[in-house]
Protein backbone atom coordinates (compact mmCIF):
# COMPACT_ATOMS: atom_id res chain seq x y z
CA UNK A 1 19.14 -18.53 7.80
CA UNK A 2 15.96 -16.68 7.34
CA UNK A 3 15.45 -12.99 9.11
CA UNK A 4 13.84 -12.60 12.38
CA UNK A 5 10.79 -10.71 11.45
CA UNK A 6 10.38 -7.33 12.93
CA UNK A 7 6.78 -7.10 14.75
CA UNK A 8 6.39 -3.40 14.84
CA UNK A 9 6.17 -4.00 10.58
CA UNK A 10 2.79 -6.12 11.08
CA UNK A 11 0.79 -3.23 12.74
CA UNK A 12 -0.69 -0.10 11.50
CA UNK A 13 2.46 1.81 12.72
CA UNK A 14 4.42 0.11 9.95
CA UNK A 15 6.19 2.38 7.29
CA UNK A 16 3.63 1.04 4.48
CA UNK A 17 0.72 1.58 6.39
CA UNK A 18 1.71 4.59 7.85
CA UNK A 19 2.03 6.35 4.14
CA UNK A 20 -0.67 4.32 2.62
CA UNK A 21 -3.39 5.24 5.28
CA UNK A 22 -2.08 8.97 5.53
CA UNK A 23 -1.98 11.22 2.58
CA UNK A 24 1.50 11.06 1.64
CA UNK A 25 2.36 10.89 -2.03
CA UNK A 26 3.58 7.35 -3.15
CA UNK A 27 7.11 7.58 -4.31
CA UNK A 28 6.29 4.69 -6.77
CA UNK A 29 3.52 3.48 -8.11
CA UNK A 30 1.41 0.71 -6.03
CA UNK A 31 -0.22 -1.19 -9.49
CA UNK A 32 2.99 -0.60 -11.89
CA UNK A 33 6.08 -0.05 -9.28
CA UNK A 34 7.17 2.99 -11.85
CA UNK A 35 9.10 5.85 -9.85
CA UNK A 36 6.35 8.55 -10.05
CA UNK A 37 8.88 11.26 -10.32
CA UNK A 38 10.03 9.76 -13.31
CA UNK A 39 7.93 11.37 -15.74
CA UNK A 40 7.13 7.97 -17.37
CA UNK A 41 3.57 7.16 -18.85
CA UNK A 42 1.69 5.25 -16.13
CA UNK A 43 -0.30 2.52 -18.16
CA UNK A 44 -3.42 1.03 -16.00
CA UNK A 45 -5.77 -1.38 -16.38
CA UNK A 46 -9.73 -0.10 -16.15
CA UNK A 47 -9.68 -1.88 -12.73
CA UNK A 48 -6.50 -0.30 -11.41
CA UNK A 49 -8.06 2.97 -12.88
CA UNK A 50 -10.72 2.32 -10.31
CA UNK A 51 -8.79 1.42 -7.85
CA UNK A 52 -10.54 -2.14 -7.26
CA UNK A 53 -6.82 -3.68 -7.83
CA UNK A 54 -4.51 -4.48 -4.32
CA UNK A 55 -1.57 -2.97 -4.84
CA UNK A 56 1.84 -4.75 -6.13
CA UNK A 57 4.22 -2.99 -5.36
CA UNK A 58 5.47 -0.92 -2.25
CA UNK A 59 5.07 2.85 -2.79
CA UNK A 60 7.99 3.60 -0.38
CA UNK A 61 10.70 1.28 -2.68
CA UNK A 62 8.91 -0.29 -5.32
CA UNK A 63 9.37 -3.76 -4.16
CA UNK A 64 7.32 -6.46 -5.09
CA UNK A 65 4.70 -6.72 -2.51
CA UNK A 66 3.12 -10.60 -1.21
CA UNK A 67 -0.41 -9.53 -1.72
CA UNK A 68 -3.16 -12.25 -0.05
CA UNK A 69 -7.28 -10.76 -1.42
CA UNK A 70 -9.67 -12.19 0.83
CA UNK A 71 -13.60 -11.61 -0.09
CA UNK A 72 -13.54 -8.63 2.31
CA UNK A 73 -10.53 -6.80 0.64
CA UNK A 74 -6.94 -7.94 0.88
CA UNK A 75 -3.46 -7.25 2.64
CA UNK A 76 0.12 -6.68 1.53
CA UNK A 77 3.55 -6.99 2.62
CA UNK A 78 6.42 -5.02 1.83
CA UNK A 79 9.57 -7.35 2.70
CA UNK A 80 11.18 -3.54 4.39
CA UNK A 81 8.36 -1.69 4.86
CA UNK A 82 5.72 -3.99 6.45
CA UNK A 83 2.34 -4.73 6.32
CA UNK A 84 -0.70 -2.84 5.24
CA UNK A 85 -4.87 -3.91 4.81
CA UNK A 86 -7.28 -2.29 2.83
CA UNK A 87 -9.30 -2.21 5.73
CA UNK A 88 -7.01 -0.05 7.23
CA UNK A 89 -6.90 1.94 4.50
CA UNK A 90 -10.86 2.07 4.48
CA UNK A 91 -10.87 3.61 7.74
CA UNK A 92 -8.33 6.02 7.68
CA UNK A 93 -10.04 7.61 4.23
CA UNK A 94 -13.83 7.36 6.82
CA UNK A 95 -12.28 8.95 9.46
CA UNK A 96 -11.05 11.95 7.00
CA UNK A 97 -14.42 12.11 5.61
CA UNK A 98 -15.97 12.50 8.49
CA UNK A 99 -13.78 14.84 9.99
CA UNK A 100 -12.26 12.69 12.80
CA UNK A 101 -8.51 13.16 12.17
């Protein structure tokens, strides 16, 4: 029997989203799902250096993530922690930038 799906984890108030979009420190790593704290070497790839790669894995748990790129950026889903866009992401960095909160 599959899990009634939580709606509140499909918005921008999800968990992911919330940290993602907000300058929290990822507790793992989105491209590698290392534990940061870990001291471990974090390998990249030049595009992950970049940061043109959607992330893989959640940076709350370090669960896999379903990741969906679309030619205007992409979205991922955290099976706990819900859903986040890059578009999202896009404007919460604009809104910083520009001093808007």
């Amino acid at each position: 029997m599959a899990r009634a799906k939580d709606p509140a984890l499909h918005t921008k108030n999800s968990p992911l989203a919330v940290a993602m979009c907000g300058e929290d420190e990822p507790i793992f790593h989105p491209n590698t799902g290392t534990e940061i704290a870990s001291g471990e070497e974090i390998r990249l790839s030049p595009s992950q250096q970049a940061g043109y790669d959607a992330p893989r894995f959640c940076q709350l748990c370090g669960r896999r993530m379903k990741v969906q790129i679309r030619p205007d950026g992409w979205h991922a889903e955290c099976s706990r922690h819900g859903l986040v866009d890059s578009e999202w992401i896009f404007e919460a960095q604009l809104r910083r930038k520009l001093g808007a909160g």
